[in-house]
Structure formats: C-alpha cells, structure tokens
Protein backbone atom coordinates (compact mmCIF):
# COMPACT_ATOMS: atom_id res chain seq x y z
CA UNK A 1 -18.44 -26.68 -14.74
CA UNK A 2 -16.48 -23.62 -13.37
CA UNK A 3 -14.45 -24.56 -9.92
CA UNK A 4 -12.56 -21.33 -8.97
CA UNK A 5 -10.33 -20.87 -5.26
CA UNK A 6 -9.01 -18.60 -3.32
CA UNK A 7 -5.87 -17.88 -1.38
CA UNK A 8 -4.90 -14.72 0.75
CA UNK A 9 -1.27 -14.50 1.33
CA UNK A 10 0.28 -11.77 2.73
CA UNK A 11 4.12 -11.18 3.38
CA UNK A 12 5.88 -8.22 4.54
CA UNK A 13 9.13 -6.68 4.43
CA UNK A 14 11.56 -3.24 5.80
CA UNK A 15 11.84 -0.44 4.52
CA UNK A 16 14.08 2.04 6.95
CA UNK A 17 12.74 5.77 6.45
CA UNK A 18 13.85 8.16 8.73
CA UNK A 19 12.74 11.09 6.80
CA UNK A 20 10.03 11.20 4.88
CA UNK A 21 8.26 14.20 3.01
CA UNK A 22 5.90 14.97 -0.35
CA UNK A 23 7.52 15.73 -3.67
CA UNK A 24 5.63 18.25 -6.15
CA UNK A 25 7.05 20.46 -9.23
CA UNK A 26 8.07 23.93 -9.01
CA UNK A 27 8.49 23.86 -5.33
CA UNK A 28 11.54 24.46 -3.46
CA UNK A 29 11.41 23.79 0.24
CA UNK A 30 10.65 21.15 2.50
CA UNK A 31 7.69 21.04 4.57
CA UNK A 32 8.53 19.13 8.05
CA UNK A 33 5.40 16.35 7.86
CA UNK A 34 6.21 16.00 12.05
CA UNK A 35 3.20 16.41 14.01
CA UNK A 36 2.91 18.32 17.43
CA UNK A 37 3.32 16.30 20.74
CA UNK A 38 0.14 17.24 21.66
CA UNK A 39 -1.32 15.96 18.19
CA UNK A 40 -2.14 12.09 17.33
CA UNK A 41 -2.31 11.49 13.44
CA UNK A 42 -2.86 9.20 11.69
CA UNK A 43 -0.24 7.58 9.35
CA UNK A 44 -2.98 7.20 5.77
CA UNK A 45 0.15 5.49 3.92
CA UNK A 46 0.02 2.66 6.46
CA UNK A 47 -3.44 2.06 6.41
CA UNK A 48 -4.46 -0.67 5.45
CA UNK A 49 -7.72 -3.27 5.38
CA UNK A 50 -7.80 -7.35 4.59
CA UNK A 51 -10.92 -9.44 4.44
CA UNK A 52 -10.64 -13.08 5.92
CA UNK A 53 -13.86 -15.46 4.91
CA UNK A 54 -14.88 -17.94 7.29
CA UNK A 55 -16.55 -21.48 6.09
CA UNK A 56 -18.03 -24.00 8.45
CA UNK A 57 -18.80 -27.46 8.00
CA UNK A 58 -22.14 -28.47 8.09
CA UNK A 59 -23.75 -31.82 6.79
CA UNK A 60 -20.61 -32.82 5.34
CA UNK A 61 -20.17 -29.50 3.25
CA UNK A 62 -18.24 -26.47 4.10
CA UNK A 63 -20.62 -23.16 4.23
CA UNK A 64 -19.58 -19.54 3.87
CA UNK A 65 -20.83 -17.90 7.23
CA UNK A 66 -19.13 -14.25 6.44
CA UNK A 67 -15.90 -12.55 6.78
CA UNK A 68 -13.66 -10.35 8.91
CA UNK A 69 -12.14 -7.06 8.77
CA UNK A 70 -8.25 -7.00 9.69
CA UNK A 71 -7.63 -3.31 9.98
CA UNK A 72 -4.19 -2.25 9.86
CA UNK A 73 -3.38 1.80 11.74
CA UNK A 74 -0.36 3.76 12.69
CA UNK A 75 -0.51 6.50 14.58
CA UNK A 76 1.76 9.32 15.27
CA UNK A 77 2.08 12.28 18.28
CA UNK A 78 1.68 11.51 21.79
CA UNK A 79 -0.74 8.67 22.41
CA UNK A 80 -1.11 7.34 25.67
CA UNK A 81 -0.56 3.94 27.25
CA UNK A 82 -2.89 1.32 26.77
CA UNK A 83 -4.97 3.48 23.87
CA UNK A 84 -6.95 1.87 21.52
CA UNK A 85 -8.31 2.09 18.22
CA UNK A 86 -11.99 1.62 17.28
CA UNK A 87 -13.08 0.65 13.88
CA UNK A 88 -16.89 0.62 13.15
CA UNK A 89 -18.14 -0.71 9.57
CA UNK A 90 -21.19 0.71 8.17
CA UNK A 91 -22.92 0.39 5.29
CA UNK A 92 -26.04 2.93 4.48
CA UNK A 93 -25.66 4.68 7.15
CA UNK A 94 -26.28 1.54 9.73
CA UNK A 95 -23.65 -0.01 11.34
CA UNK A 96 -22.71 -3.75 10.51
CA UNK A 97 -20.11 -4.43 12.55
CA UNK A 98 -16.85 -3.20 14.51
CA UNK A 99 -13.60 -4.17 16.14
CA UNK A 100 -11.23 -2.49 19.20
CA UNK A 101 -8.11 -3.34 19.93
CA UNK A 102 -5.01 -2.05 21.75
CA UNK A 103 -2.08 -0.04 20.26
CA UNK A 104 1.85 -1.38 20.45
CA UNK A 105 4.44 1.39 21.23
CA UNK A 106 6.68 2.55 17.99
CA UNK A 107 10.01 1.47 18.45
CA UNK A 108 11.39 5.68 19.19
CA UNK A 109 15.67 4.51 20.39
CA UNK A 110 16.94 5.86 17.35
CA UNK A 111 14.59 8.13 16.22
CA UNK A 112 11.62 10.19 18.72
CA UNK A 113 9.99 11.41 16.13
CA UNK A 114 8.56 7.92 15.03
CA UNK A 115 7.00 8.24 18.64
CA UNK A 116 3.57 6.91 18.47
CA UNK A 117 1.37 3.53 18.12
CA UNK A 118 0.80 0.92 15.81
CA UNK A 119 -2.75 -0.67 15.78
CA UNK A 120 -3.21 -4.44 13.98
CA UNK A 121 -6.85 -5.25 14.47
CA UNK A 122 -9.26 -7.89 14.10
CA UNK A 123 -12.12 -9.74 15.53
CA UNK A 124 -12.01 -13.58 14.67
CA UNK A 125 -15.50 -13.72 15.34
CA UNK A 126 -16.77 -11.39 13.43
CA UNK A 127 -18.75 -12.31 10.64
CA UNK A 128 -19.85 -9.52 8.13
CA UNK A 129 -22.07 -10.36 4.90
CA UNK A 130 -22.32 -7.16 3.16
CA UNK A 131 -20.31 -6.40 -0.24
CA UNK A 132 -20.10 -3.19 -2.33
CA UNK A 133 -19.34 0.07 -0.58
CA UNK A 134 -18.46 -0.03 2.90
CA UNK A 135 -17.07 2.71 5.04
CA UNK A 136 -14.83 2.69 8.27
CA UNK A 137 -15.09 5.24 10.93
CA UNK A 138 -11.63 5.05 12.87
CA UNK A 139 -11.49 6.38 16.32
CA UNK A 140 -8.54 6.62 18.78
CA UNK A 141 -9.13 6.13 22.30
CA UNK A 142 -7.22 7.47 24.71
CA UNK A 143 -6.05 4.84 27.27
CA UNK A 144 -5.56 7.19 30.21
CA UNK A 145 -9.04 9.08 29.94
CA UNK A 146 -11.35 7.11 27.50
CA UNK A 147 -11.69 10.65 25.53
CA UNK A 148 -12.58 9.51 21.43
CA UNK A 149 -10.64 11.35 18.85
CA UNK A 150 -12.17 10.56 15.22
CA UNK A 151 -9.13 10.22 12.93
CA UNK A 152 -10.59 9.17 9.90
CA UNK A 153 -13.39 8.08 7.54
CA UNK A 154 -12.30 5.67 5.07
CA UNK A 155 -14.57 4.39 2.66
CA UNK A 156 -13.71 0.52 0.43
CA UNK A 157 -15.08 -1.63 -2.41
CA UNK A 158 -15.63 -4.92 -0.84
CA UNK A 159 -16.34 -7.28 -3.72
CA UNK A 160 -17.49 -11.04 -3.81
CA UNK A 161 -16.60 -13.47 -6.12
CA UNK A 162 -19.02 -16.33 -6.14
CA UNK A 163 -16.90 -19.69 -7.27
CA UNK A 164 -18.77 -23.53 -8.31
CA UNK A 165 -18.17 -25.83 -5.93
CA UNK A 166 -16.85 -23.30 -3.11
CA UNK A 167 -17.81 -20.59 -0.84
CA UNK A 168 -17.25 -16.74 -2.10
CA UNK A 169 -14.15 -15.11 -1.83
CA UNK A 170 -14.76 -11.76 -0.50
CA UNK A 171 -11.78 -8.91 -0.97
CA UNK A 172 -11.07 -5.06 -1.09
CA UNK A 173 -10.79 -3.19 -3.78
CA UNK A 174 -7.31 -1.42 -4.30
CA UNK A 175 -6.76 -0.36 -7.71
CA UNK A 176 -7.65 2.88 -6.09
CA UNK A 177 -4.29 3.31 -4.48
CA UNK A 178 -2.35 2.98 -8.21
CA UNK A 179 -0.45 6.69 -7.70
CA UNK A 180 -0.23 6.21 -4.15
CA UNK A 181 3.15 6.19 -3.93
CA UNK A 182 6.08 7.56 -2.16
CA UNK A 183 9.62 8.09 -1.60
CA UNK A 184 11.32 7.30 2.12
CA UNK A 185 14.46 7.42 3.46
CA UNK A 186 16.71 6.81 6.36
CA UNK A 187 19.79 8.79 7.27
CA UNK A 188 20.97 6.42 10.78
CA UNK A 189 24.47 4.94 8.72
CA UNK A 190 25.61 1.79 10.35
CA UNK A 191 26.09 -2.07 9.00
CA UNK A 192 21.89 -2.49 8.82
CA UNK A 193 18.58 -0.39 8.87
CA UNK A 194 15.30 -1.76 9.61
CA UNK A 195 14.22 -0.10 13.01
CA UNK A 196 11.48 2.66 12.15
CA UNK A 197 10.85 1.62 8.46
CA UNK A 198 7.71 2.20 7.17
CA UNK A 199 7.01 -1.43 7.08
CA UNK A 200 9.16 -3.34 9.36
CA UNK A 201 10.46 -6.77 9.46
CA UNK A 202 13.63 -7.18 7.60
CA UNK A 203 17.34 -5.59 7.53
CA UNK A 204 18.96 -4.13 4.94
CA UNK A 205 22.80 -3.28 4.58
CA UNK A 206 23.36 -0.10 4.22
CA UNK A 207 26.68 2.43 5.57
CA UNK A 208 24.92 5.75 3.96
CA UNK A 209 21.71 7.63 4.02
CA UNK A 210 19.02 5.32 1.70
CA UNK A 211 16.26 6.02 -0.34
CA UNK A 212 13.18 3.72 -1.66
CA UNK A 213 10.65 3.71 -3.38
CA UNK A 214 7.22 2.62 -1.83
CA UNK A 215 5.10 1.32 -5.08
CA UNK A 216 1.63 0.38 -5.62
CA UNK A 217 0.89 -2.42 -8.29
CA UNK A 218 -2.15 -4.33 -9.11
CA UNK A 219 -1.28 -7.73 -11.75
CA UNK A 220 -0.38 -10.99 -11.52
CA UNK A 221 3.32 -12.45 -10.23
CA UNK A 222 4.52 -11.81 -13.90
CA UNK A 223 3.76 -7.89 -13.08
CA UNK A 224 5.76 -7.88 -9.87
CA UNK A 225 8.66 -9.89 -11.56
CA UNK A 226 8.68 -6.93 -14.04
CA UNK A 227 9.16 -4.02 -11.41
CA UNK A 228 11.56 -5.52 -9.45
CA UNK A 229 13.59 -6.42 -11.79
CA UNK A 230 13.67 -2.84 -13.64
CA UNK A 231 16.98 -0.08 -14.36
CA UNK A 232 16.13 3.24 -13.83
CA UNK A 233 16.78 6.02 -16.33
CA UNK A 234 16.56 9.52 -14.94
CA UNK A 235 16.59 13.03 -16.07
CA UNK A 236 17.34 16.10 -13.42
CA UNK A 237 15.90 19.75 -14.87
CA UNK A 238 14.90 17.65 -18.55
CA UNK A 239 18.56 16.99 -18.65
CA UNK A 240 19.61 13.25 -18.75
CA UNK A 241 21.68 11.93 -15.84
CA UNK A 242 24.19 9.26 -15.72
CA UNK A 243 23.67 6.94 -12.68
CA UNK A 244 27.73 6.79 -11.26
CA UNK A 245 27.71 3.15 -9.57
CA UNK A 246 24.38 1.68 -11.51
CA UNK A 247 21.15 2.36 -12.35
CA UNK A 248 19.75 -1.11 -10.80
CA UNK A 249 16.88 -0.93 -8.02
CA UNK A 250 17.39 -3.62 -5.48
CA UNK A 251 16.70 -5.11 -2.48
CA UNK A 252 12.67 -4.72 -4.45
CA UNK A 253 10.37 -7.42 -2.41
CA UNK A 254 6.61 -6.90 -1.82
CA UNK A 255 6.20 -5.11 1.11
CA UNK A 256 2.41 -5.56 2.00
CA UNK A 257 0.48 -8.02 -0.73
CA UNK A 258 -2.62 -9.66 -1.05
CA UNK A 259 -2.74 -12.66 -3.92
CA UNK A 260 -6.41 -13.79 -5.31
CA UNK A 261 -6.59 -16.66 -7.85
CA UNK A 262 -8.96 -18.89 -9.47
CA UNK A 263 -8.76 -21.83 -11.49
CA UNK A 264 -11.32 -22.04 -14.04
CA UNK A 265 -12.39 -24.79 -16.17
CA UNK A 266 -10.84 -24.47 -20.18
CA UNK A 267 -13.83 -26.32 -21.37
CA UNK A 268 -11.37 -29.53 -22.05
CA UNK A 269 -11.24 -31.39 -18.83
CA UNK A 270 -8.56 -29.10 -17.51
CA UNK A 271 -8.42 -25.64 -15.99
CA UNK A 272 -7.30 -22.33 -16.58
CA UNK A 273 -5.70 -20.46 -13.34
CA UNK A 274 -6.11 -16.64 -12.87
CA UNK A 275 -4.35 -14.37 -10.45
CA UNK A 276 -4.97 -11.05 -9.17
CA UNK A 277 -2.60 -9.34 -6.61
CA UNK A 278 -2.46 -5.72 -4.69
CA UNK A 279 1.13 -5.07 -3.78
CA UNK A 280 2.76 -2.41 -2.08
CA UNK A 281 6.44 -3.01 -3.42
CA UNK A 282 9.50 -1.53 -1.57
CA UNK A 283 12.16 -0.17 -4.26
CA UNK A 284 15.34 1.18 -3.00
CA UNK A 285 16.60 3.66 -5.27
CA UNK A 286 20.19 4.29 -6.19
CA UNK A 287 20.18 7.79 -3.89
CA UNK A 288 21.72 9.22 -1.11
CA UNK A 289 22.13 12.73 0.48
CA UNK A 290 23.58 14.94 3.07
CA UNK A 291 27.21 14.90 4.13
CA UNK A 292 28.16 11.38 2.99
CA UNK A 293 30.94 10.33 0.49
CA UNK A 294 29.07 7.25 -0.43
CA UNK A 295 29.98 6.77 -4.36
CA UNK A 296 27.93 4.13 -5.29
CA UNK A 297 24.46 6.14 -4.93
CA UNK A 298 24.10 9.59 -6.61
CA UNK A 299 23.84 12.43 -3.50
CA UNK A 300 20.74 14.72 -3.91
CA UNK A 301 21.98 16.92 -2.00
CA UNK A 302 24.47 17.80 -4.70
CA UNK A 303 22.00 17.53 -7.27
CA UNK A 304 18.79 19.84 -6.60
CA UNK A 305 15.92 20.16 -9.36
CA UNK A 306 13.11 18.10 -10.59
CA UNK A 307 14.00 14.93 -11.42
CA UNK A 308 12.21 12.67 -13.50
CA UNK A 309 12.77 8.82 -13.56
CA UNK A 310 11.46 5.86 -15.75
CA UNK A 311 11.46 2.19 -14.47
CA UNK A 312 12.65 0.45 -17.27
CA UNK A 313 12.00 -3.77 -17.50
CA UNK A 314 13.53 -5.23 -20.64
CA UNK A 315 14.01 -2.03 -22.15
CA UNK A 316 10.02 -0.71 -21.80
CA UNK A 317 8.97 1.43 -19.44
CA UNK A 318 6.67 0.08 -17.11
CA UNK A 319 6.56 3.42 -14.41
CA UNK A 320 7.49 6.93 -14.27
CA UNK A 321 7.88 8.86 -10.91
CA UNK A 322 8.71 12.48 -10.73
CA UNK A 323 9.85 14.13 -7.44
CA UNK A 324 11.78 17.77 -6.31
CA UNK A 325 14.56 17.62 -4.48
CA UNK A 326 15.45 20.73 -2.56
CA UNK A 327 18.43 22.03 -1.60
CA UNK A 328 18.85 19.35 1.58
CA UNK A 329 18.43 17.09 -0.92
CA UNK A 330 15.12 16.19 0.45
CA UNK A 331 12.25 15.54 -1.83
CA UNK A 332 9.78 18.96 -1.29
CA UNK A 333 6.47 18.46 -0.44
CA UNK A 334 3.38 17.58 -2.32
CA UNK A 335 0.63 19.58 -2.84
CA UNK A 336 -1.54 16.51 -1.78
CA UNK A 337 0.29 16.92 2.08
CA UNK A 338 -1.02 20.35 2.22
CA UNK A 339 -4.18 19.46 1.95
CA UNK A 340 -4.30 17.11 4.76
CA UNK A 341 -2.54 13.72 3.60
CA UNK A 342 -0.57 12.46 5.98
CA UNK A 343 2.32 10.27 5.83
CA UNK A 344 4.34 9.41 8.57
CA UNK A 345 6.99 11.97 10.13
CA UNK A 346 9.12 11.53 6.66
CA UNK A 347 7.37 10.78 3.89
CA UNK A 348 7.20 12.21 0.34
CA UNK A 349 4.19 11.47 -2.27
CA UNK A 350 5.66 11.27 -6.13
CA UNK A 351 4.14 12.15 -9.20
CA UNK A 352 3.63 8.47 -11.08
CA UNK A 353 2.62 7.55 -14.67
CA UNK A 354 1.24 4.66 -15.83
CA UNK A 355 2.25 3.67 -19.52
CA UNK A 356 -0.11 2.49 -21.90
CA UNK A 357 1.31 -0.82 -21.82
CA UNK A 358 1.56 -1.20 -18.39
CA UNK A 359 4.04 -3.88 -16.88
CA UNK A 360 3.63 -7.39 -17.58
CA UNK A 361 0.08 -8.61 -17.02
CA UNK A 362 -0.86 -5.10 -15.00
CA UNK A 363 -4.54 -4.69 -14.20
CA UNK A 364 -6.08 -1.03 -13.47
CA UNK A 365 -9.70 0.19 -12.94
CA UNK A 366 -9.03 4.13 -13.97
CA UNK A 367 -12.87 5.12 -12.47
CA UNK A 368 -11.62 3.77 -8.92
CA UNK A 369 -8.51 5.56 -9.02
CA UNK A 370 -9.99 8.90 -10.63
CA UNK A 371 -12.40 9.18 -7.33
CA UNK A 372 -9.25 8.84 -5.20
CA UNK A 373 -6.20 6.82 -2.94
CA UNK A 374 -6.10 6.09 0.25
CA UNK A 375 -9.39 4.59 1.08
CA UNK A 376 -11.77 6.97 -0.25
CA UNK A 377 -9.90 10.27 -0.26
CA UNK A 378 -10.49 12.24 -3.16
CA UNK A 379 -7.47 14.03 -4.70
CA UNK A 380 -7.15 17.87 -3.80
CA UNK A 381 -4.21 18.52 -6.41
CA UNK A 382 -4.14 19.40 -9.73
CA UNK A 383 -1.15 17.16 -10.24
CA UNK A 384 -2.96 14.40 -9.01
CA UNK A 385 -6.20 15.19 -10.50
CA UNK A 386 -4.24 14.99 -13.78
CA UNK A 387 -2.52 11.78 -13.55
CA UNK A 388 -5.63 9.70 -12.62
CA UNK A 389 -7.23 11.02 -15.44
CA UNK A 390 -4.84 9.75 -17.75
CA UNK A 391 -4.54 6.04 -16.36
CA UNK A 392 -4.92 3.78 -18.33
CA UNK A 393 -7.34 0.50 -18.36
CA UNK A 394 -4.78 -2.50 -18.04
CA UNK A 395 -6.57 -5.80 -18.14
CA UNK A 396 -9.16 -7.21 -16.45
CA UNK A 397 -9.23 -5.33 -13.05
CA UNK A 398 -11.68 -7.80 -10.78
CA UNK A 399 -11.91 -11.55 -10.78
CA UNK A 400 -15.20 -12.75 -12.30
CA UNK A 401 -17.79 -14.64 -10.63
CA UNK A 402 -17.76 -17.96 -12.02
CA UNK A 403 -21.20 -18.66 -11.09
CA UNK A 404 -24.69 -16.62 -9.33
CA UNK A 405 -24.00 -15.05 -6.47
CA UNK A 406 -26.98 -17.17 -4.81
CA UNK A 407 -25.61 -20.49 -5.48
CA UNK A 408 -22.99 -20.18 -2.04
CA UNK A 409 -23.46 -24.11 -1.62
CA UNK A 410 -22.34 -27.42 -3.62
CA UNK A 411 -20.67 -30.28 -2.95
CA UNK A 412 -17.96 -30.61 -0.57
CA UNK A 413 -15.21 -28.54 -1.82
CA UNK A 414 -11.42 -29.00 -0.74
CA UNK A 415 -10.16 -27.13 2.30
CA UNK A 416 -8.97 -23.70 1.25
CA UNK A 417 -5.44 -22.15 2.73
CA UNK A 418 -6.10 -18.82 4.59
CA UNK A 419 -3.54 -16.61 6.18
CA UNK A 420 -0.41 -15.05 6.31
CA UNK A 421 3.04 -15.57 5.12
C-alpha cells in the first residue's frame, strides 16, 4: 500500500535592491523601469500564488473539504490609502471563487521610488475544488474612490496529488518560472541593507553598492544545496575575467519556497520519501558599481560589456546567466521589459541556461516553461523564446498520484503540518 504526505513550508529572506533594471545583448543604455505617480503597476516578479488544503474530521477520519488561494501582489505608483486588491479565480470562463484584502504601505524613508503597496491575501474560508488550469483576474481598488483598475490576468496549473491513506495535496505549478530570473541591487552604503529589498525580512552587511541574483529552481534540498554553494566563473566581451577578492556567492538562502514530499512504500515494509520544491533563491553576486572603492567586489561601472557567468558546484556547471552592463554599470534592459514585464522600480531580467545535467536532483517541465513565466505570460523576445526552447527535461517534474483521484477517503491518517516558516 502507497501512504504519501504533504508539507508546505515556506520561508523568506532580504534581498536589498535599490535599482533594478532588464539585461539583454547588444544593448547599451538603461531603461528607467520607474513608473509615473499617476500610474499603479504591478510588480509581476513578486507575484506570487500558494495553495493551502483544508481537512476536517468527520466520523473519526479527516476529509479533504478544498483549498485556498494565498495570493501574494506588490504594487507600485501612487495608490491610495486603504486600497485593495481583488483576486477572482475562474475556471472556464465561470468564476469559482475570490478573495479582497487591503494593501500595507511600502516602506519609501530611504528610497520614494519604492512608493507603493504590498498586498498578502487570503480567505481562510475559502474552499476551492477545481484542479488543472485556473486563471486569476487581479484588480486594484482604489481606497479613496472605489474606481477598479485591472492589473493583470494570470493564468496557473493547479495540480492534485491523490495520496493512500490521506487527503490530496493540491499545489501550483512553477516550473514555468525556470528563466525567470533577475539581477537587483542596492546602492544605500551603511553597516546593513534590508529596507526596500525585493523580498524583505533579513539584513545583510554590506558598506558598498550590492548586487544579487534572484534565481528560480525547481528540485529537491540536494538541488538548492548545489546553487548555493556554487563559484562563479565569468567572462566580460568572451574574454575571461579574474574575480579580485573571490568568486564565491554568499549570503544564498531561499528567498520564497514551497517544499512537497511524499513517502512512498519500497514494496519491503519500508518507504521511499520524495521531495519536490519551487524556490526563488537570493544570490548575491561578487559586484559593485558607481563611485565606490570597495575592493573586494569587481565595480561594473569600470567594466562595461556583456558579461557572461557560469555557476559552478563542484566544478560542473549547474547555471549560466548573461547580462549587459552599461556604462553606469547598470545592467541594460531586457527586451522582455519593453514589452510590458514589469519588475519593480530596479529590476533587471538575465539571460539563463539550463545545462543538460542540471544541478543536483533538478526537475524541469520544458512545455510549461516554453508557453511562458510569470503566471501565464508568454515570452515576447527572441532571447527568451530561444532559451525555453532549449531547456532541458530534468527529472521527474510533478509528484505522482499514488492512488485514483476518487479514492479522497481511508482510514484515519496522521495530522499533517501546514504553514509557514
């Protein structure tokens, strides 16, 4: 017999950015990613959507009565007090649920142009049933005047994973997001940065401009461990550069992650556990830029071109990111930011590569990342275009249900840990 459980945990962590733009070859200036006063956008690199099932007891047995939607928004521009932001879930066309919920103030002492709101949203007693495609129409609404601005469509792969013994676990999809990555930074020097990062939460020394690396993974702990634990080897112009202080990454921690496991039965009595994560890791890079003597981080700013840079774990490559720094020493923008992708005020999309070998346990689903990132938004650049074409399938990207769908109801099973960490 097949037992299989669940467990969401989710833990956060800082990344300071204080300006953030899009990086794409050939180009040579930067392209200010601000938006007017007058203007609320939405931030699509701090999007993000969690499912939370919900089991009952009845008769002695714990039953599966449906799950909720934690939507995650940040929005930028002038958005008035006490605004909102409305999420409604439909599927087919009919609408299956939705959640409202008020905006907190960005944090704008040290730098207005993170002015804005941040949106965390859920309804506890929600309970949605549905699974496969599922879009979200996100609407912000104005807290002075009630006016509705539609911000967004996004559109995610909700998938169930029926387990013996237990209730379904019910997650989204985001293998999609696999080249969704980007490069921030934060010029504010002083003993710590954390206020304005694009995920907040956590301090980081730092007495010069800093750069990270915001990047996408999909594997198991193992895969993580890999990452953040990588050297970097870099090339400006094709030319091979020598790092002056190091070519470590550190302060690497998941910034936003989701963890799925089950334990299966090995056919001998025992059981076999497998894991399935969605990560957003946060990578600071051995950079720097502008004005600063700062000698342990190579200065952009001195260095212009195209620069090309492999994370290296035990001496295999397990990423590649490409970005253009212009003469600020500012990554240029991305094609992709052109064409409507937004984000933040500071915020620069890379060029990645996934290696046929992947990182350590890596799992990828190239179809789901060929449609798009970002929820459902299909690439407009040839760069882009290019790179999901050529990922490659890593593993096995979805847990497997581990028995029918229909069969939601057994014996007791043991409580299951929820939340967040």
């Amino acid at each position: 017999m097949t037992n299989a459980r669940s467990n969401h945990s989710w833990r956060r962590s800082a990344i300071a950015a204080a300006a953030l733009f899009t990086a794409l070859a050939n180009a040579s200036t930067a392209v200010a990613q601000t938006p007017s006063s007058s203007t609320p956008r939405l931030d699509h690199g701090y999007t993000l959507f969690e499912l939370f099932d919900t089991e009952e007891s009845e008769n002695g047995a714990r039953v599966w009565r449906g799950y909720s939607v934690a939507a995650h928004y940040r929005v930028f521009g002038t958005v008035a007090r006490g605004s909102a932001m409305l999420s409604v879930f439909k599927q087919g066309g009919r609408e299956v649920g939705r959640v409202r919920c008020e905006g907190t103030a960005n944090d704008v002492s040290n730098d207005p142009a993170w002015a804005g709101m941040t949106f965390e949203c859920r309804d506890y007693a929600q309970r949605l049933r549905v699974v496969g495609a599922l879009t979200v129409e996100s609407t912000l609404i104005n807290g002075q005047t009630d006016a509705q601005t539609p911000l967004r469509t996004h559109t995610l792969e909700v998938r169930e994973v029926a387990q013996a013994g237990v209730s379904p676990t019910h997650y989204v999809s985001r293998h999609q997001e696999a080249l969704s990555g980007w490069i921030s930074w934060h010029s504010v020097t002083g003993n710590a940065y954390s206020v304005n990062g694009y995920f907040s939460g956590v301090t980081v020394p730092s007495n010069a401009p800093t750069m990270a690396l915001i990047l996408p993974v999909a594997g198991t702990s193992d895969t993580v461990t890999a990452i953040e634990g990588a050297r970097l080897r870099c090339t400006r112009n094709g030319q091979p550069v020598t790092l002056p202080d190091g070519d470590e990454i550190s302060d690497a921690r998941g910034a936003r992650s989701v963890r799925l496991s089950q334990s299966l039965s090995n056919g001998s009595g025992g059981s076999t556990q497998v894991g399935l994560g969605f990560h957003q890791l946060a990578l600071r890079l051995p950079f720097t830029f502008g004005a600063t003597t700062e000698r342990s981080a190579t200065n952009l700013t001195q260095n212009p071109g195209r620069w090309q840079c492999d994370l290296r774990s035990n001496g295999e490559v397990v990423r590649t990111f490409a970005f253009t720094a212009g003469a600020d020493g500012l990554p240029v923008a991305h094609a992709e930011q052109s064409s409507g992708l937004y984000l933040g005020p500071r915020a620069s999309l890379v060029d990645i590569t996934i290696p046929a070998a992947g990182a350590s346990n890596e799992r990828t689903a190239p179809a789901e990342v060929r449609a798009g990132g970002f929820y459902g938004r299909a690439w407009t650049s040839d760069a882009l275009r290019t790179a999901a074409a050529a990922v490659p399938a890593l593993g096995v990207p979805h847990l497997l249900a581990s028995q029918p769908a229909s069969a939601r109801t057994a014996s007791a099973p043991a409580p299951r840990r929820r939340g967040r960490r």
